[in-house]
C-alpha atoms as a PDB file:
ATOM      1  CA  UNK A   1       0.000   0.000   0.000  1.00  0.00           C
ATOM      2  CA  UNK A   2       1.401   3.354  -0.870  1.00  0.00           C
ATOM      3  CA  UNK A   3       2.407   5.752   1.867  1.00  0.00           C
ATOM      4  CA  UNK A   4       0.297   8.600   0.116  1.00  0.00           C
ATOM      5  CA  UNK A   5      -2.777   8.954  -1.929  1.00  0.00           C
ATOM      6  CA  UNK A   6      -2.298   8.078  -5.431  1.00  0.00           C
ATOM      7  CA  UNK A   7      -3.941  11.039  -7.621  1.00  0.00           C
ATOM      8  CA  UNK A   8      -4.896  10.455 -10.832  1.00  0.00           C
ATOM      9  CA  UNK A   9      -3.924  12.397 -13.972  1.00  0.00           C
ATOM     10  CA  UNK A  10      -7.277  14.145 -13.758  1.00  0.00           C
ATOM     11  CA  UNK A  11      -6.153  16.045 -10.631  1.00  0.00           C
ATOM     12  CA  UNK A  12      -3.444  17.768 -13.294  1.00  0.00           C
ATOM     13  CA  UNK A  13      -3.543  20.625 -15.498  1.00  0.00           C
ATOM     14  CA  UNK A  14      -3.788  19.106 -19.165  1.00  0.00           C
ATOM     15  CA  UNK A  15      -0.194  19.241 -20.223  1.00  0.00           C
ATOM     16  CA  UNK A  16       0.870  17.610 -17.062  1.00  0.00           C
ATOM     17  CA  UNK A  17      -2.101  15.245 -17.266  1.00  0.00           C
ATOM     18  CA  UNK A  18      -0.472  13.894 -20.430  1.00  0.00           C
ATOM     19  CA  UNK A  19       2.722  13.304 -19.045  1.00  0.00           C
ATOM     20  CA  UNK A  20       1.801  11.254 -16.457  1.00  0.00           C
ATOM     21  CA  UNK A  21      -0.583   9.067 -19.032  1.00  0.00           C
ATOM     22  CA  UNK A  22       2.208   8.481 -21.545  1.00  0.00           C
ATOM     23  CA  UNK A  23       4.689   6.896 -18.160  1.00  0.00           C
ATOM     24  CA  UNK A  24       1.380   5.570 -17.077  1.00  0.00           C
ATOM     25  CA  UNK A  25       1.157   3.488 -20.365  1.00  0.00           C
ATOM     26  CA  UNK A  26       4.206   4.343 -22.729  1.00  0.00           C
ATOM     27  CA  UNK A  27       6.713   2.064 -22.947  1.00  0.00           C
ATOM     28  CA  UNK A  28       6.468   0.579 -19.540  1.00  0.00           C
ATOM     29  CA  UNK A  29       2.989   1.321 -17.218  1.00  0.00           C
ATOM     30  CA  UNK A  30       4.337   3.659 -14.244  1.00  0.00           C
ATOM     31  CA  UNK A  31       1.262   4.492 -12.864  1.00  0.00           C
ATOM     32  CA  UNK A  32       1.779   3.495  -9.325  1.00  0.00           C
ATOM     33  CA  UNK A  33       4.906   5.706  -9.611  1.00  0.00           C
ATOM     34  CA  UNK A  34       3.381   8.638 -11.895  1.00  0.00           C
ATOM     35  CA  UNK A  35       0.486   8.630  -9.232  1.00  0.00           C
ATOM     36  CA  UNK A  36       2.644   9.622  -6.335  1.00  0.00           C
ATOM     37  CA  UNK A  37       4.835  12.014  -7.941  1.00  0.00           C
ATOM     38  CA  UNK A  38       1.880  13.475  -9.370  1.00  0.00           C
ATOM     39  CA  UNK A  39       1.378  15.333  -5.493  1.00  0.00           C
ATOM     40  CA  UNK A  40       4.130  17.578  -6.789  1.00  0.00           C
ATOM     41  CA  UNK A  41       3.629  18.749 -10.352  1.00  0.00           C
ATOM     42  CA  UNK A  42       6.802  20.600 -10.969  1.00  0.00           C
ATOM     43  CA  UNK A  43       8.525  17.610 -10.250  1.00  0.00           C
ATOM     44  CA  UNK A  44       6.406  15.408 -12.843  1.00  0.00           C
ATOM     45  CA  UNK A  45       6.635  17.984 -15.272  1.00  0.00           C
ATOM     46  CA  UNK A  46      10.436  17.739 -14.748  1.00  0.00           C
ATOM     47  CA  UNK A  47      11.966  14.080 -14.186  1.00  0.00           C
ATOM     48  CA  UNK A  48       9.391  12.675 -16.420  1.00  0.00           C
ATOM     49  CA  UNK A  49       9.945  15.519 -19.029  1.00  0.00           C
ATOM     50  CA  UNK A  50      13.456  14.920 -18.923  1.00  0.00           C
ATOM     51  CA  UNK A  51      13.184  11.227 -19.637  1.00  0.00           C
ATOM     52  CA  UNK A  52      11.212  12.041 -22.618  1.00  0.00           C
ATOM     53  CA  UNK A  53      13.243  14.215 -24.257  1.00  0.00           C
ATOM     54  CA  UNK A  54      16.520  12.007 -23.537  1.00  0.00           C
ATOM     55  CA  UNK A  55      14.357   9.345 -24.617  1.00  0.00           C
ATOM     56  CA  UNK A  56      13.593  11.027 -28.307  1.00  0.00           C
ATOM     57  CA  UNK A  57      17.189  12.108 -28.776  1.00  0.00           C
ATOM     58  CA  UNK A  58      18.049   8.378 -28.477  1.00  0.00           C
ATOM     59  CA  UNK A  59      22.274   9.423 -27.268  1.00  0.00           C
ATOM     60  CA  UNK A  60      22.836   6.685 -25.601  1.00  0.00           C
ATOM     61  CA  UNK A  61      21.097   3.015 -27.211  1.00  0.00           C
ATOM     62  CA  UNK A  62      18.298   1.953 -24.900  1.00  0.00           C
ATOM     63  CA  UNK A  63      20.320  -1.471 -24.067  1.00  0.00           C
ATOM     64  CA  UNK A  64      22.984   0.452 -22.160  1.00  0.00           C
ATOM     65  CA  UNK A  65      20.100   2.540 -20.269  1.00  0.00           C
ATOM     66  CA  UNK A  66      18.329  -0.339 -19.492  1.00  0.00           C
ATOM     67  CA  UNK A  67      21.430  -2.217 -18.707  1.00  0.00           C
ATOM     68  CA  UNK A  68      22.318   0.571 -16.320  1.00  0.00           C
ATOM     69  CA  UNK A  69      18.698   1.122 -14.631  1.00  0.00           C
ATOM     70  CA  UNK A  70      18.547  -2.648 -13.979  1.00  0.00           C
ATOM     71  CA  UNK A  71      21.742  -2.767 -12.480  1.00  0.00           C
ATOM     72  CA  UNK A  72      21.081  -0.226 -10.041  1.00  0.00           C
ATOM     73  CA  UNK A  73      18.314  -1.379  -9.010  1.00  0.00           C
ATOM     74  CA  UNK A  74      19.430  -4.858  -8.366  1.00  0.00           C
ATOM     75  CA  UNK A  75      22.298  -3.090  -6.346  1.00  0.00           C
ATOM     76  CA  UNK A  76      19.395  -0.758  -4.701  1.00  0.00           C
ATOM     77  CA  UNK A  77      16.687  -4.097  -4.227  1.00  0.00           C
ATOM     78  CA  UNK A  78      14.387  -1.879  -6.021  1.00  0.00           C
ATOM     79  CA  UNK A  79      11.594  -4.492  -7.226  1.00  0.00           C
ATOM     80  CA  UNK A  80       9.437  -1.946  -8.533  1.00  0.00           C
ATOM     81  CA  UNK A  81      12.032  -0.689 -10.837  1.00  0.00           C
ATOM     82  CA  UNK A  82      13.617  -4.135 -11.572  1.00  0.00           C
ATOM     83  CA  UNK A  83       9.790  -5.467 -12.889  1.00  0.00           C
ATOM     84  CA  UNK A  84       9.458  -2.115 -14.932  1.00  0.00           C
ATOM     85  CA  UNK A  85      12.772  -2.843 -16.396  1.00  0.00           C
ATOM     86  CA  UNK A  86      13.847  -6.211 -16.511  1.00  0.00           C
ATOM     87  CA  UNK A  87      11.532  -6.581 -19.403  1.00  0.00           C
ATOM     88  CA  UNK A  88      12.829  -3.523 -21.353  1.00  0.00           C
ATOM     89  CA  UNK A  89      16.198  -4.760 -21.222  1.00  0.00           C
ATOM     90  CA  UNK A  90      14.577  -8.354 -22.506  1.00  0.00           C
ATOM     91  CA  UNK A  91      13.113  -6.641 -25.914  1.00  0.00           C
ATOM     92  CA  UNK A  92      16.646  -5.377 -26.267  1.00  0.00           C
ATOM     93  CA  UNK A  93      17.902  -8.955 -26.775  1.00  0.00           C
ATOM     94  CA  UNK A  94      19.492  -9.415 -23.128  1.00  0.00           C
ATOM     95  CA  UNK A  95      18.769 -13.463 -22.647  1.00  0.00           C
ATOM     96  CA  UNK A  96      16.648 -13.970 -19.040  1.00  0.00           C
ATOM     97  CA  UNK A  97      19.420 -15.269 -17.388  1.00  0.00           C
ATOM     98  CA  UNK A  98      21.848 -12.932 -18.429  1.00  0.00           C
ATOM     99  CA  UNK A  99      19.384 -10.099 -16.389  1.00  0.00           C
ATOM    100  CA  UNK A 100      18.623 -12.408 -13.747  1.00  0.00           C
ATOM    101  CA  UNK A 101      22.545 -12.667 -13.158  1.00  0.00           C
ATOM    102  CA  UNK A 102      22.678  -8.764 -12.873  1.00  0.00           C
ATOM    103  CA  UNK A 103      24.812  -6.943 -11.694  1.00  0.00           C
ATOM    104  CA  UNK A 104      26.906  -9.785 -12.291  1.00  0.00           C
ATOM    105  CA  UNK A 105      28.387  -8.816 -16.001  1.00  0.00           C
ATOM    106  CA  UNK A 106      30.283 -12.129 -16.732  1.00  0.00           C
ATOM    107  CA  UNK A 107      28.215 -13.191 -19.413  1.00  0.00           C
ATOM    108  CA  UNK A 108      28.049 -14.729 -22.537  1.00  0.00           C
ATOM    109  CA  UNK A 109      25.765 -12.439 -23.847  1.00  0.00           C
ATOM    110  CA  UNK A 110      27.155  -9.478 -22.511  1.00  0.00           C
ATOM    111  CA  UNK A 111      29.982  -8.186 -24.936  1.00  0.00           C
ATOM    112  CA  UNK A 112      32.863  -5.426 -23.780  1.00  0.00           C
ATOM    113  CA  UNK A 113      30.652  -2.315 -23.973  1.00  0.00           C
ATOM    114  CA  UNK A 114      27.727  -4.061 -22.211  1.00  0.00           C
ATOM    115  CA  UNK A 115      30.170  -5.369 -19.318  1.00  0.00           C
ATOM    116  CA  UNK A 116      31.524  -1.855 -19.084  1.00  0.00           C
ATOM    117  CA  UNK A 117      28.036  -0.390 -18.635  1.00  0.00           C
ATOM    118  CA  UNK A 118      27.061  -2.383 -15.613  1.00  0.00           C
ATOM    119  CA  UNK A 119      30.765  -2.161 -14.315  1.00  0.00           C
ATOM    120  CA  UNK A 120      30.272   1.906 -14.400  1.00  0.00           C
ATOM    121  CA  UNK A 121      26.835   1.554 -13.004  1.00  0.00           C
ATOM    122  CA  UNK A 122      28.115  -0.521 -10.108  1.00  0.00           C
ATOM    123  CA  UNK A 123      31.010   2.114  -9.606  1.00  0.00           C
ATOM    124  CA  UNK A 124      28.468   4.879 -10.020  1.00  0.00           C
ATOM    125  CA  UNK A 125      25.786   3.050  -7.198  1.00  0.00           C
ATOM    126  CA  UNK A 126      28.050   2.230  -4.976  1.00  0.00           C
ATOM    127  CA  UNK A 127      31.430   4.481  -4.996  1.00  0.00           C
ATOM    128  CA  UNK A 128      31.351   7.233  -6.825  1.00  0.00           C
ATOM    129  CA  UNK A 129      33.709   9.251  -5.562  1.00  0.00           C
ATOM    130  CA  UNK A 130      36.573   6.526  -6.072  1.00  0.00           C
ATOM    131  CA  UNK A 131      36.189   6.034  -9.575  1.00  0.00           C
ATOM    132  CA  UNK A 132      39.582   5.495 -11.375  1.00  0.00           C
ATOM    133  CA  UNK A 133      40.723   7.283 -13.984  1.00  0.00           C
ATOM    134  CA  UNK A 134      40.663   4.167 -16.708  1.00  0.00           C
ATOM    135  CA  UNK A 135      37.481   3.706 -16.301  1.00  0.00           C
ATOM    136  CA  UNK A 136      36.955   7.063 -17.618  1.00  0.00           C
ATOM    137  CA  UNK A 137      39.506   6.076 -20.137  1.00  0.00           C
ATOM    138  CA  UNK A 138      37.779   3.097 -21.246  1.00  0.00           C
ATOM    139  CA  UNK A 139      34.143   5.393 -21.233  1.00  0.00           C
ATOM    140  CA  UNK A 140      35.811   7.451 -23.715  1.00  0.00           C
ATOM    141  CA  UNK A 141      36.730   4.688 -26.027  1.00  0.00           C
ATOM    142  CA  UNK A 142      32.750   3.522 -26.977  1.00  0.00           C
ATOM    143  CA  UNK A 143      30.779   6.800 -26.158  1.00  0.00           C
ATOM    144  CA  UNK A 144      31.398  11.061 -26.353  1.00  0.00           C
ATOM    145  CA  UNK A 145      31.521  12.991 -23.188  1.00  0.00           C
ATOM    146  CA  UNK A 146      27.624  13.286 -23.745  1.00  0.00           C
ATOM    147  CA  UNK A 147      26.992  10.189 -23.416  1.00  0.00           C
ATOM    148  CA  UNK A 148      29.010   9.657 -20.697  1.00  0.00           C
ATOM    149  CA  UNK A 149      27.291  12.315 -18.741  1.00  0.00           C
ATOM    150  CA  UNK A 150      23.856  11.544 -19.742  1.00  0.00           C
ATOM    151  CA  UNK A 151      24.637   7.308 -18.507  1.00  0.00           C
ATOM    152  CA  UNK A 152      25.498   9.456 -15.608  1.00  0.00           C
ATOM    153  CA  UNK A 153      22.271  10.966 -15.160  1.00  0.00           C
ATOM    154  CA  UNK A 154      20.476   8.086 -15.803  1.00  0.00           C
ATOM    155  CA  UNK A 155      22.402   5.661 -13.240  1.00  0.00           C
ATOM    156  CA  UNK A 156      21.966   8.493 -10.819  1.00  0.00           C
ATOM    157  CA  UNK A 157      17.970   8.602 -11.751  1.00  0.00           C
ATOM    158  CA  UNK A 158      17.678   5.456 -11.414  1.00  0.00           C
ATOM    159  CA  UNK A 159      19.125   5.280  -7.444  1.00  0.00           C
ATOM    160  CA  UNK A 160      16.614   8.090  -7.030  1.00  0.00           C
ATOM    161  CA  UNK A 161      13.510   6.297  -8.407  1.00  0.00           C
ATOM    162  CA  UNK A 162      14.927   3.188  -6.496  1.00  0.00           C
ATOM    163  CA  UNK A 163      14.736   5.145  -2.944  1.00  0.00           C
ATOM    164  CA  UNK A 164      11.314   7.264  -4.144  1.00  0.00           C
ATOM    165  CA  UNK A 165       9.841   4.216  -5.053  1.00  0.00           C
ATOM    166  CA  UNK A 166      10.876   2.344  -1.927  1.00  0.00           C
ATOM    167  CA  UNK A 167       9.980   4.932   0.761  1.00  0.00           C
ATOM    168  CA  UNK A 168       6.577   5.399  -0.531  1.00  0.00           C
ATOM    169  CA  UNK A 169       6.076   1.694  -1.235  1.00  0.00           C
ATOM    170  CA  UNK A 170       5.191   1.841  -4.556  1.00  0.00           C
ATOM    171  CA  UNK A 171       4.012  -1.446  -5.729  1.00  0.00           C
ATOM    172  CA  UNK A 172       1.706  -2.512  -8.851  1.00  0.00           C
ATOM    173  CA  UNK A 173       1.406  -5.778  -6.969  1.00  0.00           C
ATOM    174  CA  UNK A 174       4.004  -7.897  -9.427  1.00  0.00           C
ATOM    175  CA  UNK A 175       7.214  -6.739  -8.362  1.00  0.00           C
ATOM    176  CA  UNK A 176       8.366  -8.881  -5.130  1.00  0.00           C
ATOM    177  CA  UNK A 177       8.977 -12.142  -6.267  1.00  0.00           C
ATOM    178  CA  UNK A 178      11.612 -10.944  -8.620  1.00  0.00           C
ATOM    179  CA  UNK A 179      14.186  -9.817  -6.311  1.00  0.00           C
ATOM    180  CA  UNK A 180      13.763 -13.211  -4.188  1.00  0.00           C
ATOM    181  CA  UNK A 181      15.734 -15.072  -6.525  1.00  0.00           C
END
């Protein structure tokens, strides 16, 4: 049960009100999540306006964003975000047990770039302030400085949802099991 009311997008102006509908049943349903954030607008407007337009500018491929998100939130025990992920990361050709091995990266299926990815997601989760120069190195040699910064932003994001998500207890029901593994 959520710590606070969920509002629906009728309780938003229109422009906000669409926002919310397209994380509420875009690419993954975030409703439980839009429905709490939706108790302060300006921060709707901006996280989930954010995503969007990162989204549509497409900088980074979606496998190393999902990659990264799922990571984190394995790290995190986010089970909210690992359901709303996991699968995204699954239409981007990641085999089932590759994800369920997360944050794990020695896989198979996981080439250089991929391992990379959850090895700077880990770093980013869990010491970021002690991050070595090579791995910086090794950032530059697959993606520009925009991409590294915008990975950045989105491993950070994620560890934000993770903890917004948790505190609240934002749950669409499906999400526990998958962490018990």
């Amino acid at each position: 049960m959520p710590r606070v009311t969920p509002l629906p997008s009728s309780a938003l102006p229109p422009e906000q009100a669409a926002l919310y509908e397209t994380f509420a049943s875009g690419y993954a349903d975030f409703r439980e999540q839009a429905a709490a954030l939706a108790h302060v607008p300006a921060a709707l407007d901006g996280l989930y306006g954010m995503l969007l337009r990162l989204r549509a500018e497409a900088a980074v491929p979606l496998r190393y964003i999902e990659l990264a998100v799922v990571t984190v939130s394995k790290i995190n025990l986010c089970a909210y975000c690992v359901a709303h992920h996991q699968p995204l990361l699954g239409v981007e050709g990641v085999p089932e047990d590759a994800i369920a091995g997360l944050p794990d990266f020695d896989h198979p299926a996981f080439d250089a770039t991929d391992r990379l990815v959850v090895e700077y997601a880990r770093l980013v989760t869990e010491t970021p302030g002690r991050i070595r120069d090579g791995v910086f190195e090794r950032l530059r040699e697959v993606f520009s400085e925009r991409q590294i910064v915008e990975l950045t932003v989105r491993i950070a994001l994620a560890g934000f949802f993770n903890r917004f998500n948790d505190a609240l207890q934002i749950d669409d029901g499906r999400s526990a099991p998958l962490l018990e593994t």
